[in-house]
C-alpha atoms as a PDB file:
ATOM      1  CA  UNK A   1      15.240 -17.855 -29.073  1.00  0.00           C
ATOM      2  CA  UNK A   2      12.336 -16.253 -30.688  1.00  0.00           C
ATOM      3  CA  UNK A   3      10.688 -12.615 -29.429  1.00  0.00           C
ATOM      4  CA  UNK A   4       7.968 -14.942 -28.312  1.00  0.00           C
ATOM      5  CA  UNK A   5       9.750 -17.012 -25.940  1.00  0.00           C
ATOM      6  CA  UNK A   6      12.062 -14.607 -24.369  1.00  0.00           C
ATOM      7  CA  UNK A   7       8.425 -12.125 -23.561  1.00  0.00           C
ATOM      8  CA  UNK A   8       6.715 -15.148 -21.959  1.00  0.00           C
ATOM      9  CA  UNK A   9       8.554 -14.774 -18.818  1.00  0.00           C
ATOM     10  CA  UNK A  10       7.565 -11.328 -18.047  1.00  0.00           C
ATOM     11  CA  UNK A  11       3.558 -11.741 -18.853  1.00  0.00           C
ATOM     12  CA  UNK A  12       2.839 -12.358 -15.419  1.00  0.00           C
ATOM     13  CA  UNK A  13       4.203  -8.911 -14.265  1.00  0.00           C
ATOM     14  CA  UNK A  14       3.300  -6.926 -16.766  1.00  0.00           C
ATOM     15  CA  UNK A  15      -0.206  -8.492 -16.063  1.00  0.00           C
ATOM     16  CA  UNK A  16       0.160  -6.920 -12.556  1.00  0.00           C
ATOM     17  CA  UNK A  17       1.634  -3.685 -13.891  1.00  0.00           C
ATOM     18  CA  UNK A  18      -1.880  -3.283 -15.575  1.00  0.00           C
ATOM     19  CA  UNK A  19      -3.810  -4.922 -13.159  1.00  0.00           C
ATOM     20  CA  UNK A  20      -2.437  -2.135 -10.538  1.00  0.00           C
ATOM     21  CA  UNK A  21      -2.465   0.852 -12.947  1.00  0.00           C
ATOM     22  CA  UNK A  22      -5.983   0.095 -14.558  1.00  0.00           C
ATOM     23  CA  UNK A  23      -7.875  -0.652 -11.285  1.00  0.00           C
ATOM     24  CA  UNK A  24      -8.793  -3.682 -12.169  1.00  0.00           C
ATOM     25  CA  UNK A  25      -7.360  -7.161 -13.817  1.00  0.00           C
ATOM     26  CA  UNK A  26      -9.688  -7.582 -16.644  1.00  0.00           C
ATOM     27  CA  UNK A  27      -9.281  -3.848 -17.790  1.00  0.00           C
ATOM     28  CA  UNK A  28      -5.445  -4.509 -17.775  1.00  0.00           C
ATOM     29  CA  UNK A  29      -5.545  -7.333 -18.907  1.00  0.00           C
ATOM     30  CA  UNK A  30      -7.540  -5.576 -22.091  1.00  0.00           C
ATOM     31  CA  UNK A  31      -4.258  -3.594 -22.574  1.00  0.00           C
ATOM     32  CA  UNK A  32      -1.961  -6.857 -21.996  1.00  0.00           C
ATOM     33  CA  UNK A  33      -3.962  -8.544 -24.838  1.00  0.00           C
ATOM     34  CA  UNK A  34      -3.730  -4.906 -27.191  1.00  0.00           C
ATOM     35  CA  UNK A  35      -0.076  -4.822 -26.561  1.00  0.00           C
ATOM     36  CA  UNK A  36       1.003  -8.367 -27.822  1.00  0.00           C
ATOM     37  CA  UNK A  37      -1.643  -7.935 -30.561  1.00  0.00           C
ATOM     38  CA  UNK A  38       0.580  -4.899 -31.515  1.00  0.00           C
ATOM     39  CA  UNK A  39       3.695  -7.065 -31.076  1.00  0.00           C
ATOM     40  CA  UNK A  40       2.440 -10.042 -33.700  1.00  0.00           C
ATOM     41  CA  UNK A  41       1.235  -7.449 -36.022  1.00  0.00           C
ATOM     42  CA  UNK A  42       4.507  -5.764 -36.432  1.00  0.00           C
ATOM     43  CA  UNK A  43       7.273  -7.335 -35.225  1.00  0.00           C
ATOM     44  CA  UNK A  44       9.854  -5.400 -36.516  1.00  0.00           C
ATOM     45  CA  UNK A  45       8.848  -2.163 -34.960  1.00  0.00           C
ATOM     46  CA  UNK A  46       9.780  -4.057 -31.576  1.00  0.00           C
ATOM     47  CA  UNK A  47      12.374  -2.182 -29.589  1.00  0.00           C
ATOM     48  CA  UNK A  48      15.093  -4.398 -30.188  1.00  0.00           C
ATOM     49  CA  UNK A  49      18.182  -1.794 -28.844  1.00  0.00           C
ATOM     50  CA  UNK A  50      16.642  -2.448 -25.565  1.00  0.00           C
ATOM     51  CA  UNK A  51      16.075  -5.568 -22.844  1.00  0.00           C
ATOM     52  CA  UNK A  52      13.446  -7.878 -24.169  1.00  0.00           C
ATOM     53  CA  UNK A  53      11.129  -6.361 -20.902  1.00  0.00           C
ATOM     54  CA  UNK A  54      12.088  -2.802 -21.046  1.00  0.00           C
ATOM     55  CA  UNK A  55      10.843  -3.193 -24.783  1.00  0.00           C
ATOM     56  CA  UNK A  56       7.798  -5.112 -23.597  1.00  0.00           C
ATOM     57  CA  UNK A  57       6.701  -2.671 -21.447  1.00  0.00           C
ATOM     58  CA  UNK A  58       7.220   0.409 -23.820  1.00  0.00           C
ATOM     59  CA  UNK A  59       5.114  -1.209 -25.893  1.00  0.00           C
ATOM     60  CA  UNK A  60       2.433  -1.337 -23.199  1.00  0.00           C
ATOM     61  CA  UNK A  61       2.995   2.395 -22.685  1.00  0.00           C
ATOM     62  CA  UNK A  62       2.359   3.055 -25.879  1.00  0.00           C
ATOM     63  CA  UNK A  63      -0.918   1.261 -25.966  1.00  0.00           C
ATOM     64  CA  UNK A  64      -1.784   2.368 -22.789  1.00  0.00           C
ATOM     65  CA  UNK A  65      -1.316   6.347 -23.468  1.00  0.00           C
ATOM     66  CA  UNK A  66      -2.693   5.955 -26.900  1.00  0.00           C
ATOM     67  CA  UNK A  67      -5.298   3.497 -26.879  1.00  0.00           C
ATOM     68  CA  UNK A  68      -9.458   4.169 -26.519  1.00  0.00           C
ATOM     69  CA  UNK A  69      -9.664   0.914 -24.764  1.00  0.00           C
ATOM     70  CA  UNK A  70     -12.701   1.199 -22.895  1.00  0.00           C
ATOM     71  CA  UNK A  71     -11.559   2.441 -19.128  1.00  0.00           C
ATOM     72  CA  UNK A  72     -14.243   1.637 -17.252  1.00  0.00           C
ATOM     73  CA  UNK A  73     -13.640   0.134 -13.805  1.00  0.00           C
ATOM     74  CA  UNK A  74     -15.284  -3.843 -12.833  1.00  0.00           C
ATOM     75  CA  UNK A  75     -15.497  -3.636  -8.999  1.00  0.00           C
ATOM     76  CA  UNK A  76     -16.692  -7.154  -9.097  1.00  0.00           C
ATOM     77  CA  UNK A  77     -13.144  -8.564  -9.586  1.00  0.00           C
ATOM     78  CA  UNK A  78     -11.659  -6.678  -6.269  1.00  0.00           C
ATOM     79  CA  UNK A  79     -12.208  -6.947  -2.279  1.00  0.00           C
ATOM     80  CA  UNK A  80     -12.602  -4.281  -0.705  1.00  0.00           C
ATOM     81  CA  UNK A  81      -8.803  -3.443   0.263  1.00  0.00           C
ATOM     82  CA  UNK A  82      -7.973  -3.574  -3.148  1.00  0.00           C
ATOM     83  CA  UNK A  83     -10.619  -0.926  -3.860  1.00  0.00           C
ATOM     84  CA  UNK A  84      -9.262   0.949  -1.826  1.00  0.00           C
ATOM     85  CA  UNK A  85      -5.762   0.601  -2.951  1.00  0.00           C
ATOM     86  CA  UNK A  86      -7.704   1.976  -6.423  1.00  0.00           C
ATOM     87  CA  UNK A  87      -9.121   5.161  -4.889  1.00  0.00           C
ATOM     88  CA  UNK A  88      -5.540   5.977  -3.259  1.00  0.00           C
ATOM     89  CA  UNK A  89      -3.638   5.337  -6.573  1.00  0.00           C
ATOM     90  CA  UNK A  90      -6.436   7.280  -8.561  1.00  0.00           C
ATOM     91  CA  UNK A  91      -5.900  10.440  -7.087  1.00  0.00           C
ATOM     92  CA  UNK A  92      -2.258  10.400  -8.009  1.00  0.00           C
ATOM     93  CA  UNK A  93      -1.464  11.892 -11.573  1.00  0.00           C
ATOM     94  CA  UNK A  94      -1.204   9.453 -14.209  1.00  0.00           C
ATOM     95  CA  UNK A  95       2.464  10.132 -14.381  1.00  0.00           C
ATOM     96  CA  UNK A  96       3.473  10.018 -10.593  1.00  0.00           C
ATOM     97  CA  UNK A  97       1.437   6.881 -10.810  1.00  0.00           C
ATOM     98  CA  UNK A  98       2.958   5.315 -13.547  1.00  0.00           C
ATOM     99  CA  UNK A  99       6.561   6.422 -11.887  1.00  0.00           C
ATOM    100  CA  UNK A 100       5.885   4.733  -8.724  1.00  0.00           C
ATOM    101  CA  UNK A 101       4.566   1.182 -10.133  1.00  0.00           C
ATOM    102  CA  UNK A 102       7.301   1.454 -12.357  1.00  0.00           C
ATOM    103  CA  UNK A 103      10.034   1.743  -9.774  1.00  0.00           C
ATOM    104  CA  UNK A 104       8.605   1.015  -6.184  1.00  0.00           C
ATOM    105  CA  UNK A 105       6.484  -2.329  -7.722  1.00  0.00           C
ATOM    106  CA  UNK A 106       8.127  -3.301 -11.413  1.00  0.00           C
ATOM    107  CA  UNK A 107      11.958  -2.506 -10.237  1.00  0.00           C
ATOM    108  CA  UNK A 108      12.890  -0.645 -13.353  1.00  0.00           C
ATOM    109  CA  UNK A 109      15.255   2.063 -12.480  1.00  0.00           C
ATOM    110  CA  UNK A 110      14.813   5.631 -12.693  1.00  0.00           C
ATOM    111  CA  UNK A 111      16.783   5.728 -16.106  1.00  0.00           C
ATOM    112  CA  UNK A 112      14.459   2.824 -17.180  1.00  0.00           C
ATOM    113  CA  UNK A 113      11.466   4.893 -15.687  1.00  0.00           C
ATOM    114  CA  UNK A 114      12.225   7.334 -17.595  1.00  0.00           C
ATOM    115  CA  UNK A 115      12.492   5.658 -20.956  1.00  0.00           C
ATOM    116  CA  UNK A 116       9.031   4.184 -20.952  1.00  0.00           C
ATOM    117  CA  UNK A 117       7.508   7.631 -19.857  1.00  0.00           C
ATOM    118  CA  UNK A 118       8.838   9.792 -21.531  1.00  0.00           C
ATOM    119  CA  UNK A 119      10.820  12.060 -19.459  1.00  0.00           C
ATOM    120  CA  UNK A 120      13.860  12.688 -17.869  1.00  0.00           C
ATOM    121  CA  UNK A 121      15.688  10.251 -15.013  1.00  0.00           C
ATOM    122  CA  UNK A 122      15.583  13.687 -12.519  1.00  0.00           C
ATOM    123  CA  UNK A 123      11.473  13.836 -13.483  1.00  0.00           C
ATOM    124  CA  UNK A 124      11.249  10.453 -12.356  1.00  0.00           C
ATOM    125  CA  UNK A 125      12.110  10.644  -9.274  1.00  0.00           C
ATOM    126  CA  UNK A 126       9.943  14.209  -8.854  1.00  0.00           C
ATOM    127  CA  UNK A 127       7.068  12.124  -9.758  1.00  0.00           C
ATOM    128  CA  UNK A 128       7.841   9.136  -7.004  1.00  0.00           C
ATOM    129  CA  UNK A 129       8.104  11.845  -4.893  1.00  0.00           C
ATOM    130  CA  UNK A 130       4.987  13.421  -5.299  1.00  0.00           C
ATOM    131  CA  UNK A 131       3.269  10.079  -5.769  1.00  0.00           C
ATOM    132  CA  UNK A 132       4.631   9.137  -2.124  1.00  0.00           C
ATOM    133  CA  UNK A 133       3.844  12.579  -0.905  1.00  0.00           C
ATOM    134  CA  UNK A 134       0.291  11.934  -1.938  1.00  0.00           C
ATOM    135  CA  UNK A 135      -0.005   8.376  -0.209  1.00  0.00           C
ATOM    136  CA  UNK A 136       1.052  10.172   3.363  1.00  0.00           C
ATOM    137  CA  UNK A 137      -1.575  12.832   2.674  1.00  0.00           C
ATOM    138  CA  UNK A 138      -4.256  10.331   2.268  1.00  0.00           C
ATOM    139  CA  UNK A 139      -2.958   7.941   5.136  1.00  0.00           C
ATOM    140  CA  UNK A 140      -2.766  10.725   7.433  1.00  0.00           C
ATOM    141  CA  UNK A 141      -4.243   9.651  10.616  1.00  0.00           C
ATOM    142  CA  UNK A 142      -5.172  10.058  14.240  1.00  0.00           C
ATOM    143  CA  UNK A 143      -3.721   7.396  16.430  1.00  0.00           C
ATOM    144  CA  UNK A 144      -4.394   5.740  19.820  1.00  0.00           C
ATOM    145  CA  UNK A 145      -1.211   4.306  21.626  1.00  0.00           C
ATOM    146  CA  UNK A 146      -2.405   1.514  24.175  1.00  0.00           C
ATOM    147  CA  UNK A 147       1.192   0.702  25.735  1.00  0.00           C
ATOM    148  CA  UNK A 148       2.215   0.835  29.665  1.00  0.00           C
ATOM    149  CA  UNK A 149       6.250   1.359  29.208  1.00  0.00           C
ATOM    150  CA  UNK A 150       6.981   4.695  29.091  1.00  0.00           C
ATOM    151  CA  UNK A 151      10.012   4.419  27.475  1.00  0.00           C
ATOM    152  CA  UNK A 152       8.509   2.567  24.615  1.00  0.00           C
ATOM    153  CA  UNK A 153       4.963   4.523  24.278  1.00  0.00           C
ATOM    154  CA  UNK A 154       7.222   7.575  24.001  1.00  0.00           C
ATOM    155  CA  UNK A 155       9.446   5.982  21.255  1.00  0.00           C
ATOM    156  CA  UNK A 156       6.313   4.635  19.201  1.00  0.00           C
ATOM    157  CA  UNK A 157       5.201   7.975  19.542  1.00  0.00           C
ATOM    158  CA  UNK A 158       7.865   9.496  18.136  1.00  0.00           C
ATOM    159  CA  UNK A 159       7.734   7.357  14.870  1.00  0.00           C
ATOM    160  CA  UNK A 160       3.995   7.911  14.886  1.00  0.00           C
ATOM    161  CA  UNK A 161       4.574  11.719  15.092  1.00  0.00           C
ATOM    162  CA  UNK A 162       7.737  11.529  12.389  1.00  0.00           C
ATOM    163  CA  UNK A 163       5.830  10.017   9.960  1.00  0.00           C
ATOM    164  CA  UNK A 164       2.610  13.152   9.995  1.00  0.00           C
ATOM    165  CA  UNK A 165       0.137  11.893  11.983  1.00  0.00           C
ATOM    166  CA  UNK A 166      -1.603  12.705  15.410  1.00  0.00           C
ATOM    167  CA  UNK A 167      -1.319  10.844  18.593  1.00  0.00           C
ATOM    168  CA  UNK A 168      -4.919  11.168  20.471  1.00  0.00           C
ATOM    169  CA  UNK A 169      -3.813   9.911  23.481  1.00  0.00           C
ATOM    170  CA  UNK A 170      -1.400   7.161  25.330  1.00  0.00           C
ATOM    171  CA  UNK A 171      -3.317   4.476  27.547  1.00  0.00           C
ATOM    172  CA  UNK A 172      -1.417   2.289  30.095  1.00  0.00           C
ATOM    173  CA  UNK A 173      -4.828   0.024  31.233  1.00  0.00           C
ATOM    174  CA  UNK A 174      -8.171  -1.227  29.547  1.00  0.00           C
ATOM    175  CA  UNK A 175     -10.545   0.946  30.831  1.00  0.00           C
ATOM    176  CA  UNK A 176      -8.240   4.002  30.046  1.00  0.00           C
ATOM    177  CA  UNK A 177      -7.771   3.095  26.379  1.00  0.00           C
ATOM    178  CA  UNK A 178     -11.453   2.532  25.762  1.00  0.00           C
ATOM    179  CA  UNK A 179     -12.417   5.777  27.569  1.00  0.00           C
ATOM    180  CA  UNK A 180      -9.662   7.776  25.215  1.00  0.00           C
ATOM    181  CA  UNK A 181     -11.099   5.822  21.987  1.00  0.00           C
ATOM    182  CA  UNK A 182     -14.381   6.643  22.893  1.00  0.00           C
ATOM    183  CA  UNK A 183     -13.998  10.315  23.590  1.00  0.00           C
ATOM    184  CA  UNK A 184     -11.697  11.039  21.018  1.00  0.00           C
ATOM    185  CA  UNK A 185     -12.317   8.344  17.936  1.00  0.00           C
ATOM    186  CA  UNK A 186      -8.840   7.518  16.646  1.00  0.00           C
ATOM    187  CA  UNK A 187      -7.865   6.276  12.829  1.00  0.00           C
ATOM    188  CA  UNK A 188      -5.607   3.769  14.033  1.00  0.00           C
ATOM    189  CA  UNK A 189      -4.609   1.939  17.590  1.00  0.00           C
ATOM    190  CA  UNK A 190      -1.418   0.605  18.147  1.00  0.00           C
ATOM    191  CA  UNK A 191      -1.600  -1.831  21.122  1.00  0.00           C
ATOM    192  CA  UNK A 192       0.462  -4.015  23.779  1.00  0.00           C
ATOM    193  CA  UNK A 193      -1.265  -7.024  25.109  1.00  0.00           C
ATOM    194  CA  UNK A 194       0.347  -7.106  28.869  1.00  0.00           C
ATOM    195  CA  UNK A 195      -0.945  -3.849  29.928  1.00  0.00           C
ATOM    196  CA  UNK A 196      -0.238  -2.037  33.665  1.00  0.00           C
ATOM    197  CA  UNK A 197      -3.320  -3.150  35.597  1.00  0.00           C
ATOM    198  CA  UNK A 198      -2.698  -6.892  34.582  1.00  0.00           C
ATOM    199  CA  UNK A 199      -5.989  -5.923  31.823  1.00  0.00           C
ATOM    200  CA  UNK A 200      -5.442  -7.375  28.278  1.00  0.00           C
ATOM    201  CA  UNK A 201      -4.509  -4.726  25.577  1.00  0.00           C
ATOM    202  CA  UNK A 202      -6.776  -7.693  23.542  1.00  0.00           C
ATOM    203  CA  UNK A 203      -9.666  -6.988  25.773  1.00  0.00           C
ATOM    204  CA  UNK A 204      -9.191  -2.917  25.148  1.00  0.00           C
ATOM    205  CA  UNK A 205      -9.271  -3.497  21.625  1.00  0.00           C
ATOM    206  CA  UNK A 206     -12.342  -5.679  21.410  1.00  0.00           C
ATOM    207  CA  UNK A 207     -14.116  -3.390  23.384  1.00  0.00           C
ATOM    208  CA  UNK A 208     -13.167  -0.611  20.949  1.00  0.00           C
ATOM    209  CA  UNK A 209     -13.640  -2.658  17.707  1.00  0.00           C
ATOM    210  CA  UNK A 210     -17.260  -3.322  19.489  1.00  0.00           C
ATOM    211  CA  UNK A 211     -17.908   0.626  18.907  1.00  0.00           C
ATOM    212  CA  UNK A 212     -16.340   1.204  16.060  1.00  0.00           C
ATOM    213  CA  UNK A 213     -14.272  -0.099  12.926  1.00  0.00           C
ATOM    214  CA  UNK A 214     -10.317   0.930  12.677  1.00  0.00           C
ATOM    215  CA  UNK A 215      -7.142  -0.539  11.921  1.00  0.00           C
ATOM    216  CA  UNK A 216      -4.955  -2.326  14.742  1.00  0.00           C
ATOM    217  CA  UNK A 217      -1.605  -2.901  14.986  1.00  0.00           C
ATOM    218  CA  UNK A 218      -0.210  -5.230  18.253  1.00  0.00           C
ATOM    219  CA  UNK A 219       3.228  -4.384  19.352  1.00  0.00           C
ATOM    220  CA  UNK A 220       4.092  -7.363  21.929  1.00  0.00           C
ATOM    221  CA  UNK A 221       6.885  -9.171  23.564  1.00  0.00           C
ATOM    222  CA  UNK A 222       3.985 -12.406  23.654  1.00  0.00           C
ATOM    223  CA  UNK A 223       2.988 -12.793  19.856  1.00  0.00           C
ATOM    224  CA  UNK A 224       1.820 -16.666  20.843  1.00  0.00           C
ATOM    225  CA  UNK A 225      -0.901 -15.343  22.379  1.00  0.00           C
ATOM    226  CA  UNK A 226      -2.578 -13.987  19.185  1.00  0.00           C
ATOM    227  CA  UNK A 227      -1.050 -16.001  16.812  1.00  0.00           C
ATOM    228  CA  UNK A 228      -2.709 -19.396  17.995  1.00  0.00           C
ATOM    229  CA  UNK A 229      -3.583 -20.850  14.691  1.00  0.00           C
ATOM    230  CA  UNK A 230      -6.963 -19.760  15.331  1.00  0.00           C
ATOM    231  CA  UNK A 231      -9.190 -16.965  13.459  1.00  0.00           C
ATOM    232  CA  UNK A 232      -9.439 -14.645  14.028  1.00  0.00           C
ATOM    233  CA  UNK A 233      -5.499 -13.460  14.141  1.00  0.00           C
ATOM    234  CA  UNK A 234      -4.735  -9.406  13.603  1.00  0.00           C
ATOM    235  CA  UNK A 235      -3.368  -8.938  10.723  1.00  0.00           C
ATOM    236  CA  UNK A 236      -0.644  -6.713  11.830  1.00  0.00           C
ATOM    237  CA  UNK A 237       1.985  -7.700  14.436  1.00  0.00           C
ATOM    238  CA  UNK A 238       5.199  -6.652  15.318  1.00  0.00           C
ATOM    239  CA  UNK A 239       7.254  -8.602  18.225  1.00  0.00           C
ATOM    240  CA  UNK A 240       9.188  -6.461  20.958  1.00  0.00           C
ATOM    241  CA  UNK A 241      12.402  -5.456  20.420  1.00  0.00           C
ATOM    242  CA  UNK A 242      10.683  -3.896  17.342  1.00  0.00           C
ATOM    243  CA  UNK A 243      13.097  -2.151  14.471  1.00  0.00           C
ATOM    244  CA  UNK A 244      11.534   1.675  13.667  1.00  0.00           C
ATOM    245  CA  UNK A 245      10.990   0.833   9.969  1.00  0.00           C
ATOM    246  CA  UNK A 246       9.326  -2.633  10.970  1.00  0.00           C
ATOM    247  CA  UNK A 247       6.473   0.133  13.094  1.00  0.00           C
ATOM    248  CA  UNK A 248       7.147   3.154  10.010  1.00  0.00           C
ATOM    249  CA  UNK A 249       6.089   0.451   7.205  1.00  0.00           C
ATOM    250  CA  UNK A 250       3.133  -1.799   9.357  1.00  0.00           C
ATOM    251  CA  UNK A 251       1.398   1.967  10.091  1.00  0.00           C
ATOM    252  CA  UNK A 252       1.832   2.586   6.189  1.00  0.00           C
ATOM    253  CA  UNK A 253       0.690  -0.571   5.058  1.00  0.00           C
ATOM    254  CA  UNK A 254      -2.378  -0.821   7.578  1.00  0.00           C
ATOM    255  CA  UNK A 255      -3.564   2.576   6.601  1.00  0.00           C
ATOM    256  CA  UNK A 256      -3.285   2.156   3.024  1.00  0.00           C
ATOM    257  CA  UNK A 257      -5.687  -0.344   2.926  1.00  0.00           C
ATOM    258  CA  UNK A 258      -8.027   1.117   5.424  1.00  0.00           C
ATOM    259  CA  UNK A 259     -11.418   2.792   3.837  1.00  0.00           C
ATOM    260  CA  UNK A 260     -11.588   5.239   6.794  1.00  0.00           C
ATOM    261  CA  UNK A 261      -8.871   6.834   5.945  1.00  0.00           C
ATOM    262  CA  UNK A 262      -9.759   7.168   2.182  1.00  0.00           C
ATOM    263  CA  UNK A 263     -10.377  11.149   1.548  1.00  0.00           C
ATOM    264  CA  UNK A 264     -13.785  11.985  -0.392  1.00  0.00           C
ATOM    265  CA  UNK A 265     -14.170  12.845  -3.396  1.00  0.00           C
END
């Protein structure tokens, strides 16, 4: 099998390493294109004591920490949660960056990690460390728990609380949980639907989204009634019983993506 046909199969994600660590697809795919231009050129300085994608993407590395490749950033070919995704992975160092793609997205390992960076296996995982210590410093938010269990607003409050962020209040009815958002502006809400009044935790959180813009997660035992097959549907839902890192990763994932909780500078 040539060198050609046994790289074709990992294009695609080495594509969306570059697309990820770049910012933006076309700029990536600039360093895609430099990298296999440096392959054809000279073959035979391939890494060929390693896996045909571990040697792939050490070539990329190469290009990418050595190359003047114009780094400018094309907004035009991202929404707006992938911008945001940008801004969040920007402010990481290039090499926690590079560390966490590498392992959390790509799958290499931390010996593998460490082979196409430059550094040791135990630096690796320093760097994934700091990179996810950086992501919970920038998705550090203030959150509004709309639930009337007790039992159940005080364990989602304990995973909000473990994972850094503030709780702003706990709301049991409509009215209560728009008078809390309202007086106190949270960064994220966390609602049930069936709330203690008989009032509609869907009905508290239109109200809210009326006021203001923020990220909502439903926690329900009734998911039919939102997802209907009709837009629009929330984009996060979690179905009661609910596993802890089902909540942990939904209130990681929503506020990743949110601009409000994007730091300035």
């Amino acid at each position: 099998m040539s060198l050609g046909q046994q790289l074709a199969p990992h294009l695609p994600f080495l594509r969306r390493y570059g697309r990820a660590l770049t910012g933006s697809q076309s700029q990536g795919d600039k360093y895609v294109r430099a990298t296999l231009e440096a392959i054809v050129a000279a073959p035979e300085e391939f890494p060929r004591d390693v896996d045909p994608r571990l040697g792939l993407y050490r070539t990329f590395q190469v290009i990418w920490s050595s190359s003047n490749i114009d780094d400018s950033r094309d907004p035009g070919d991202a929404d707006e949660q992938e911008m945001v995704a940008r801004a969040r992975l920007a402010r990481m160092t290039p090499l926690s960056r590079q560390a966490l793609l590498l392992t959390a997205m790509e799958g290499f390992t931390p010996e593998d990690t460490a082979y196409l960076i430059g550094v040791s296996a135990d630096k690796v995982e320093e760097l994934v460390e700091e990179a996810m210590a950086e992501i919970e410093k920038q998705t550090r938010a203030r959150v509004l728990i709309i639930e009337d269990e007790p039992i159940i607003a005080m364990d989602v409050e304990t995973i909000v609380r473990d994972l850094g962020h503030d709780v702003t209040g706990v709301a049991v009815t409509r009215d209560e949980a728009v008078a809390l958002a309202m007086e106190d502006r949270p960064g994220l809400v966390l609602a049930d639907i069936q709330l203690a009044d008989d009032s509609s935790g869907i009905d508290a959180v239109k109200d809210i989204l009326a006021e203001f813009r923020v990220p909502v997660i439903f926690i329900t035992a009734f998911p039919e009634r939102l997802l209907t097959g009709e837009r629009p549907e929330p984009t996060f839902l979690i179905t009661k019983p609910f596993q802890r890192s089902t909540v942990k990763a939904a209130i990681s994932q929503a506020l990743f993506f949110d601009q409000a909780t994007v730091p300035a500078g």
